[in-house]
Protein backbone atom coordinates (compact mmCIF):
# COMPACT_ATOMS: atom_id res chain seq x y z
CA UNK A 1 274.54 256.72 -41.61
CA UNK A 2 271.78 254.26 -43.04
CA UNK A 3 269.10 256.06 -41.54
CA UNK A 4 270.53 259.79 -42.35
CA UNK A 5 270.19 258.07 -46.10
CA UNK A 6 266.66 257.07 -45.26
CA UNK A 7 265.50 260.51 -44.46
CA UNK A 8 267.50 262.23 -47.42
CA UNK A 9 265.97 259.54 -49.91
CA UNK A 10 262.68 260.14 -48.16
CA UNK A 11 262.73 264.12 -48.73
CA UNK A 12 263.94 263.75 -52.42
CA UNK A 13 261.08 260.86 -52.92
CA UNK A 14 258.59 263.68 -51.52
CA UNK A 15 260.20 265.93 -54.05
CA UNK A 16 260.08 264.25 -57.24
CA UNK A 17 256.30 263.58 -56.57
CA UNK A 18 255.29 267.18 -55.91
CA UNK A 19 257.12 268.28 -58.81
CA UNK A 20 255.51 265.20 -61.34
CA UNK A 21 251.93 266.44 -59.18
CA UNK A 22 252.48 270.09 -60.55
CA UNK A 23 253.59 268.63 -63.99
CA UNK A 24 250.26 266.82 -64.20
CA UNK A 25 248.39 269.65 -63.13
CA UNK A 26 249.60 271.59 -65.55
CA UNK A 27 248.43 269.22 -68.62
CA UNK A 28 244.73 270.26 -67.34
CA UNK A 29 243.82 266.26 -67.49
CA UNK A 30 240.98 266.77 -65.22
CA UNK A 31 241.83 264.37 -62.37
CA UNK A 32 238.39 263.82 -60.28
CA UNK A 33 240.70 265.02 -56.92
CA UNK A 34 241.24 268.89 -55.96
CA UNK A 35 244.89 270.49 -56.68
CA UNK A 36 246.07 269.77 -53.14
CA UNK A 37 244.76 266.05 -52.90
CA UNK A 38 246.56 265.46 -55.99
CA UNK A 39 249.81 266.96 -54.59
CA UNK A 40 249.36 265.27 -51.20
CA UNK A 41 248.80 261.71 -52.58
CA UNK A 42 251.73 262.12 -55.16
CA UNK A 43 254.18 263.47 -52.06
CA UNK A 44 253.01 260.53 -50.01
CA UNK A 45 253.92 258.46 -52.50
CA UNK A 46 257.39 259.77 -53.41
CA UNK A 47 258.28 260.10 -50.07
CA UNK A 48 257.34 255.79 -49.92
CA UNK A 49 259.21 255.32 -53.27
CA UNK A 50 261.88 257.18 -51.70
CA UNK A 51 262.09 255.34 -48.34
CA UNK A 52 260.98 252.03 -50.01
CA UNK A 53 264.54 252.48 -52.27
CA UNK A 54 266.88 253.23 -49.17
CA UNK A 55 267.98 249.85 -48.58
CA UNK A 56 268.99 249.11 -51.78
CA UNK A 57 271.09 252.48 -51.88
CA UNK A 58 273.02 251.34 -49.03
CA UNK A 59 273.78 247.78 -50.64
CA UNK A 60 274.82 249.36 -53.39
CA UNK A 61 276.85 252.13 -51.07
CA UNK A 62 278.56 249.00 -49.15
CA UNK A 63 279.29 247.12 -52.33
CA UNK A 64 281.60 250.49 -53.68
CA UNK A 65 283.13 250.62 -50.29
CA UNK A 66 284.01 247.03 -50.42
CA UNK A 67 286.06 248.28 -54.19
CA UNK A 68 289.51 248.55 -54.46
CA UNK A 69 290.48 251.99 -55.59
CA UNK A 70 291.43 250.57 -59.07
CA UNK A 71 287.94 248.73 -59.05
CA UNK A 72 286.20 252.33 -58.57
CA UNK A 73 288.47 253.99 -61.23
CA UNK A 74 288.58 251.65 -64.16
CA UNK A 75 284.76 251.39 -63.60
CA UNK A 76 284.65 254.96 -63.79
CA UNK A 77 286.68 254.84 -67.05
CA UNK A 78 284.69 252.33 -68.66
CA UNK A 79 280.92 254.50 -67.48
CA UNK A 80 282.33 257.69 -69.49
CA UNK A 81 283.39 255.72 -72.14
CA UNK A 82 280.29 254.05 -72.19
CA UNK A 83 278.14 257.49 -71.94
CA UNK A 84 280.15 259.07 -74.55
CA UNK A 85 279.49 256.09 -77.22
CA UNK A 86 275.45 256.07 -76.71
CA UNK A 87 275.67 260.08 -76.93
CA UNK A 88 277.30 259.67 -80.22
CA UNK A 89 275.18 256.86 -81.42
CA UNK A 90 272.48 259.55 -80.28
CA UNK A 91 273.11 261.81 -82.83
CA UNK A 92 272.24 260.31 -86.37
CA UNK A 93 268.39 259.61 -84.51
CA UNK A 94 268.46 263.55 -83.97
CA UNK A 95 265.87 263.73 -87.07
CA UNK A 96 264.41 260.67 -86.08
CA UNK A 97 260.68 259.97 -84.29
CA UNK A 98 262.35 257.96 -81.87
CA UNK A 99 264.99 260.24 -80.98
CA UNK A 100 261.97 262.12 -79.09
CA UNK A 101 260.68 258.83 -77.53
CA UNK A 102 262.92 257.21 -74.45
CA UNK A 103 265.46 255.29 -76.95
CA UNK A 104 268.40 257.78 -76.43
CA UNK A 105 267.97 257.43 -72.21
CA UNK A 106 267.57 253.20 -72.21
CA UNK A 107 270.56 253.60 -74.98
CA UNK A 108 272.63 255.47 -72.08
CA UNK A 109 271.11 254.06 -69.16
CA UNK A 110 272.32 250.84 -70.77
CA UNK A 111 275.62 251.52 -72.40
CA UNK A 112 276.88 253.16 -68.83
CA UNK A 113 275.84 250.32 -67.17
CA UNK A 114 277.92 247.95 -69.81
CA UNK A 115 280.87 250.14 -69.30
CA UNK A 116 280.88 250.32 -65.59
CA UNK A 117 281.11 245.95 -65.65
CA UNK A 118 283.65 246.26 -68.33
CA UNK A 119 285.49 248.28 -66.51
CA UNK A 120 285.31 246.54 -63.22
CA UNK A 121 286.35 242.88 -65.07
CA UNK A 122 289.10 244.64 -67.03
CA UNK A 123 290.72 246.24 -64.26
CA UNK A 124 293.95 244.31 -64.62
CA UNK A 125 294.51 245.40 -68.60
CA UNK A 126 293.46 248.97 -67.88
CA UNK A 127 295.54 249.63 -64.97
CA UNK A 128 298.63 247.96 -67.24
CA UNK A 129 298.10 249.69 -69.85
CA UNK A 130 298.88 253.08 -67.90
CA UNK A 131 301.34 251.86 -65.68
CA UNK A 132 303.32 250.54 -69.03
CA UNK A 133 302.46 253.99 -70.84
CA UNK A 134 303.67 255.86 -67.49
CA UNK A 135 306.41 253.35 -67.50
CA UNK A 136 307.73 253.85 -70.86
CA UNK A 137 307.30 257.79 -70.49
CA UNK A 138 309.98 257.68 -67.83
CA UNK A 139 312.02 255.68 -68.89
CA UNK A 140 312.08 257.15 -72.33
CA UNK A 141 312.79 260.69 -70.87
CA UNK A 142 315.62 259.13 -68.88
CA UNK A 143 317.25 257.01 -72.10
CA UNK A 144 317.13 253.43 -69.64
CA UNK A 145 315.03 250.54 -68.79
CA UNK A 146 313.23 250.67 -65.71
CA UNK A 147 314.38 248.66 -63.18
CA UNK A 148 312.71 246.92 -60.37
CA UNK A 149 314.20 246.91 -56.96
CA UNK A 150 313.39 243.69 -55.19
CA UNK A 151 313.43 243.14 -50.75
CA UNK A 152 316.94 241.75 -50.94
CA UNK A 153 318.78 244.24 -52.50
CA UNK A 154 316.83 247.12 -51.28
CA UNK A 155 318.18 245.60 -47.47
CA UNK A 156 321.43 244.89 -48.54
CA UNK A 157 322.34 248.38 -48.77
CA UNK A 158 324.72 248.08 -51.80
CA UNK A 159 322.34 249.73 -54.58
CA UNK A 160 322.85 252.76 -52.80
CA UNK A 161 326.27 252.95 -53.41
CA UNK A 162 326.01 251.62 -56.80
CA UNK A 163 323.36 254.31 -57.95
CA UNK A 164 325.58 257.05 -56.27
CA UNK A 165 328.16 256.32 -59.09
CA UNK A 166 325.79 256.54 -61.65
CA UNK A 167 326.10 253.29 -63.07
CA UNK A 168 322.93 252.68 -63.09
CA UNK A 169 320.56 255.69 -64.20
CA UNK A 170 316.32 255.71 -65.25
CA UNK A 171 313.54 254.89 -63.18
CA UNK A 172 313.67 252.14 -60.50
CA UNK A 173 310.43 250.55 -59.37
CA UNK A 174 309.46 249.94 -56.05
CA UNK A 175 305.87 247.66 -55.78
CA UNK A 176 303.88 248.28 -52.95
CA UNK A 177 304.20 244.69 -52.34
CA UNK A 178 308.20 245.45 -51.68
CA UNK A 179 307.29 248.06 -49.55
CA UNK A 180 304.69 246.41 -47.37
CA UNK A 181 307.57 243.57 -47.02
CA UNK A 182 309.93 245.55 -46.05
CA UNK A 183 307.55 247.80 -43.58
CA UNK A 184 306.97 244.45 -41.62
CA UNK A 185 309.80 243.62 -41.61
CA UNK A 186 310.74 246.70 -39.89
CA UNK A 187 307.60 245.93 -37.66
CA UNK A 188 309.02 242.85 -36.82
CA UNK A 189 309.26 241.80 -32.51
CA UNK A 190 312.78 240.30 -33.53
CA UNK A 191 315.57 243.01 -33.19
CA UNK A 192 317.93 241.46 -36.49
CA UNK A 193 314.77 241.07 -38.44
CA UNK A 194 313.71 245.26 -37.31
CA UNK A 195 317.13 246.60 -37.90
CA UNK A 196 317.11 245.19 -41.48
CA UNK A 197 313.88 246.48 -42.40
CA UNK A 198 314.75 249.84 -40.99
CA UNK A 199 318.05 249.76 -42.71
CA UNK A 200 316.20 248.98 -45.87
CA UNK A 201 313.58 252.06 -45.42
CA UNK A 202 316.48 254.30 -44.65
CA UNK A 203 318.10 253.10 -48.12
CA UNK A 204 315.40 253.89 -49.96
CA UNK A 205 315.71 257.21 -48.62
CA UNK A 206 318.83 257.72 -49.38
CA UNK A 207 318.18 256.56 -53.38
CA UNK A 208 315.33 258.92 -53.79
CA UNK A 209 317.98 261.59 -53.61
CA UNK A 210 320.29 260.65 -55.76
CA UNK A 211 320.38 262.59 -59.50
CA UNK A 212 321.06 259.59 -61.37
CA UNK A 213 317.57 257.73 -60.99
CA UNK A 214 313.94 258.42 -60.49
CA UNK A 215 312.88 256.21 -57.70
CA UNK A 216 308.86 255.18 -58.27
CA UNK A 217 306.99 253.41 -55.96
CA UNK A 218 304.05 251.35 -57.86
CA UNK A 219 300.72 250.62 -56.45
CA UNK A 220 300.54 247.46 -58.15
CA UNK A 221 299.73 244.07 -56.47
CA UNK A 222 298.83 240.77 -57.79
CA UNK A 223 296.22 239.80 -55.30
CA UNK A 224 296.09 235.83 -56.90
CA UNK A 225 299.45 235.24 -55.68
CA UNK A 226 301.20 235.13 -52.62
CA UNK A 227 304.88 235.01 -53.15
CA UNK A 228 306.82 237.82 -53.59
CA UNK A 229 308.87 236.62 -56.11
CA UNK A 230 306.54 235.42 -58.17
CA UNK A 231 304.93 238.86 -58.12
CA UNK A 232 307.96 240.40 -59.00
CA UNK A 233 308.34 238.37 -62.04
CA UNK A 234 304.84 239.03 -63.26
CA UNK A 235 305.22 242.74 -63.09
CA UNK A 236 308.47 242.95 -64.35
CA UNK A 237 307.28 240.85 -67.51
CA UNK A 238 304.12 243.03 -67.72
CA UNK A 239 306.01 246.26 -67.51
CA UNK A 240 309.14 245.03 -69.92
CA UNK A 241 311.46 245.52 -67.09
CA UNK A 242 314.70 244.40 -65.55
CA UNK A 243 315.04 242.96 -62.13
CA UNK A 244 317.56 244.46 -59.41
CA UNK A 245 318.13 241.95 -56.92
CA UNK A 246 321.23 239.30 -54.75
CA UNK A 247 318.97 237.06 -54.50
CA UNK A 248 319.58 233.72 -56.21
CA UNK A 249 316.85 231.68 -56.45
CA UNK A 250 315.40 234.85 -57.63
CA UNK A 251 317.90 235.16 -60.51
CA UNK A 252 317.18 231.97 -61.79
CA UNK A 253 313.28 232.08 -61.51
CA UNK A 254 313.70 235.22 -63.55
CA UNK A 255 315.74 233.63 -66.03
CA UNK A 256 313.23 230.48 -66.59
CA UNK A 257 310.62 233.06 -67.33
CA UNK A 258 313.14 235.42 -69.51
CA UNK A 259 313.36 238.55 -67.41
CA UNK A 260 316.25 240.43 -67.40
CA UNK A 261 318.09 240.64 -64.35
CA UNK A 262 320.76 242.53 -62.80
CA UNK A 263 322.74 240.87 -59.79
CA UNK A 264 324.42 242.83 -57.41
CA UNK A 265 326.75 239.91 -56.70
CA UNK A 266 327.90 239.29 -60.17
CA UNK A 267 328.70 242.81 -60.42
CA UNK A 268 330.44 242.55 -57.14
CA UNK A 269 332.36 239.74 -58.45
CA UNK A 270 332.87 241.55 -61.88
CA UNK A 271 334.65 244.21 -60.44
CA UNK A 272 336.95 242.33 -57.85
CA UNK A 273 341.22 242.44 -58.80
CA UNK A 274 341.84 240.11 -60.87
CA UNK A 275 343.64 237.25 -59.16
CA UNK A 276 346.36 235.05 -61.60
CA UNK A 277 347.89 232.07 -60.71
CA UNK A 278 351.28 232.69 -59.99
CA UNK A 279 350.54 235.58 -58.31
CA UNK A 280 352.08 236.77 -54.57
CA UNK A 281 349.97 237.80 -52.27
CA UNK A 282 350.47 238.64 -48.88
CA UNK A 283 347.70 238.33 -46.70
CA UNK A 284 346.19 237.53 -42.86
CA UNK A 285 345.52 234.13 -41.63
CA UNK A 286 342.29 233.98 -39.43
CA UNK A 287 341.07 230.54 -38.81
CA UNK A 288 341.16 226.70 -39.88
CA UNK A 289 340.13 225.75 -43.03
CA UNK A 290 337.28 222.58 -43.68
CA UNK A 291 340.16 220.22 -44.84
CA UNK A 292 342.89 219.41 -42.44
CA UNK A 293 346.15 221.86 -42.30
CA UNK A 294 343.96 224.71 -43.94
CA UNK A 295 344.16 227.97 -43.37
CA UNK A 296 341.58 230.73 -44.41
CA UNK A 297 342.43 234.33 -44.89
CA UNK A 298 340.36 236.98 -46.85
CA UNK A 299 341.56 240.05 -49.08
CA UNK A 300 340.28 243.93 -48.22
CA UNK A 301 336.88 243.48 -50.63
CA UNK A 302 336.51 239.97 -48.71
CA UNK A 303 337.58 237.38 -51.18
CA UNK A 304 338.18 234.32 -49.67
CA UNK A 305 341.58 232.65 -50.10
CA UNK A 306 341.93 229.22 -48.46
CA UNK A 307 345.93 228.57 -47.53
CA UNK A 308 346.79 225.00 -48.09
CA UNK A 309 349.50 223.91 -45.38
CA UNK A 310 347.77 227.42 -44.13
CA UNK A 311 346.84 226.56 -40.05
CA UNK A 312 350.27 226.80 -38.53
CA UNK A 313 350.44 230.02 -39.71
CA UNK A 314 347.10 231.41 -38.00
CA UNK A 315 347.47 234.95 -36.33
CA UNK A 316 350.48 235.62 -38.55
CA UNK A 317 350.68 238.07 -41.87
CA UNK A 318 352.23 235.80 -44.48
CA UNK A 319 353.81 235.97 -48.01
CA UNK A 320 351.38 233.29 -50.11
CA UNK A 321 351.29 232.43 -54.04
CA UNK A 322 348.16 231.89 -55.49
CA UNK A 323 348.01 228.38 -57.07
CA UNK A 324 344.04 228.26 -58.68
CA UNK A 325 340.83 230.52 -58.78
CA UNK A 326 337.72 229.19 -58.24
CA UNK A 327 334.57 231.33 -59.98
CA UNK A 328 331.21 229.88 -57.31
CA UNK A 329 327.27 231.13 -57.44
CA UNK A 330 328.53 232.75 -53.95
CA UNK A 331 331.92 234.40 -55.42
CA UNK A 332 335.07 234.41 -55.96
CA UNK A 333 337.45 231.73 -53.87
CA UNK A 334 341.07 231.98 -54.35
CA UNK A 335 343.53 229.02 -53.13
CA UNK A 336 347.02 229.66 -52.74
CA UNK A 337 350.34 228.27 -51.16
CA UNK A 338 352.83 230.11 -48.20
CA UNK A 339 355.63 231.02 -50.09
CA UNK A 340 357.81 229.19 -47.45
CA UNK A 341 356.60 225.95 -48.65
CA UNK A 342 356.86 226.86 -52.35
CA UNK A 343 360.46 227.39 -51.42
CA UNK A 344 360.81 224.38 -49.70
CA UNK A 345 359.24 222.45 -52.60
């Protein structure tokens, strides 16, 4: 490749001097050298201009490879914008000497050069300011907030159901920093670890064809930081977003910083029966509970209900009464009483 470059910068070195050769010719100077010695000495010299430039074309062609794509593009932004402002500060030195002099080229040469850097530096406000104008667009045309879907809830499977509903409607963000997660997870050499990550891919599937929402997946990354939940945070408050997620330290990171969140398992929780005290149940006892004579047993959308007096009743489908409710971070518990004993008492 470099020395392919070499050769084509060689040839259009050659070029450019035979054409300024003919241009000089044609002023009728009177150079003390015949027509062809003049063209041969100023294609020689091209051609070494050329060749002599080469290497510096290929630094510069490594340093653009080396560019993220949003490096190359706001850079490209901020050249137009900087062409277009010296051609318009070109124009009122139309009637001017200088206009026919080489101000308006250094002006351009200049300006483009300015608003290539600017571009490059301000990569981070330019590419927010289109992701929050793309941002808003959706979710204006779909009357909701978008929503960012985090690892954890994209895995646990739930969303899916949730969005089927339509419960939750607009535009829900996937980073590319969730997706790369969740694609190594699914790379993963341990089998629980792949089978989640799969699971989580296959979810995602199954959202993107769902009416209700508009599933986007972001190419947005916050290179300075390596947590994921830290990046999450930073794009949802750059974006004016809410947070999907089950994750709790998550939920209150999000809340320290003031982003909205929506919990999966506080809406699970939200929309469990509700329990009274008083209430008969009756219910399944499975196992022992932590304290002794315990028994545990668990309603159909898995509440746990711990049965004091509960363990000599294990295997057995019992009547129970429901003494107190206790509201945790992890759910609902309920604890309750047989009704035998209730009798007894």
């Amino acid at each position: 490749m470099e020395g392919f470059m070499r050769i084509i910068l060689t040839i259009l070195g050659g070029v450019f001097g035979y054409q300024a050769a003919t241009y000089l010719l044609s002023l009728q100077i009177g150079f003390p050298f015949t027509d062809n010695f003049m063209k041969v000495i100023a294609v020689s010299l091209g051609a070494l201009l050329g060749l002599a430039v080469s290497p510096l074309f290929d630094r510069m062609v490594r340093s653009l490879l080396k560019l993220h794509l949003r490096d190359i593009l706001s850079g490209l932004i901020g050249l137009v914008c900087g062409i277009l402002i010296a051609v318009l500060g070109s124009i009122p030195l139309q009637n001017t000497a200088i206009a026919n002099g080489y101000l308006p080229v250094i002006l351009t040469v200049v300006l483009a050069v300015l608003g290539w850097t600017i571009g490059v530096k301000k990569r981070e406000e330019i590419v927010t300011l289109f992701q929050k104008h793309n941002t808003g667009y959706l979710a204006g045309r779909d009357n909701g907030c978008a929503k960012i879907l985090d690892t954890s809830v994209i895995i646990d499977g739930r969303i899916s159901d949730i969005t089927k509903t339509g419960f939750i409607e607009g535009t829900l963000i996937v980073p590319s920093f969730v997706l790369d997660e969740l694609q190594h997870i699914a790379d993963s050499s341990d089998v629980l670890k792949r089978n989640r990550g799969r699971r989580g891919l296959d979810i995602l599937n199954k959202i993107q064809k769902e009416p209700y929402v508009q599933v986007q997946i972001m190419d947005r990354d916050f290179e300075d930081i390596a947590e994921v939940d830290s990046k999450l945070v930073k794009l949802a408050k750059e974006l004016g977003a809410k947070v999907i997620t089950n994750d709790f330290n998550l939920n209150k990171v999000c809340e320290l910083h003031g982003v909205p969140v929506l919990n999966i398992n506080e809406l699970a929780n939200a929309v469990k029966p509700v329990v009274l005290p008083g209430e008969e149940l009756r219910v399944h006892v499975i196992k022992d509970g932590k304290e002794q004579g315990q028994g545990v047993a668990y309603l159909d959308d898995g509440t746990m209900i711990v049965v004091d007096g509960g363990r000599r009743y294990i295997g057995e489908t019992i009547g129970v009464m429901v003494t107190s409710v206790l509201q945790t971070a992890a759910g609902r518990m309920i604890f309750a009483k047989p009704k035998a004993m209730e009798k007894a008492l």
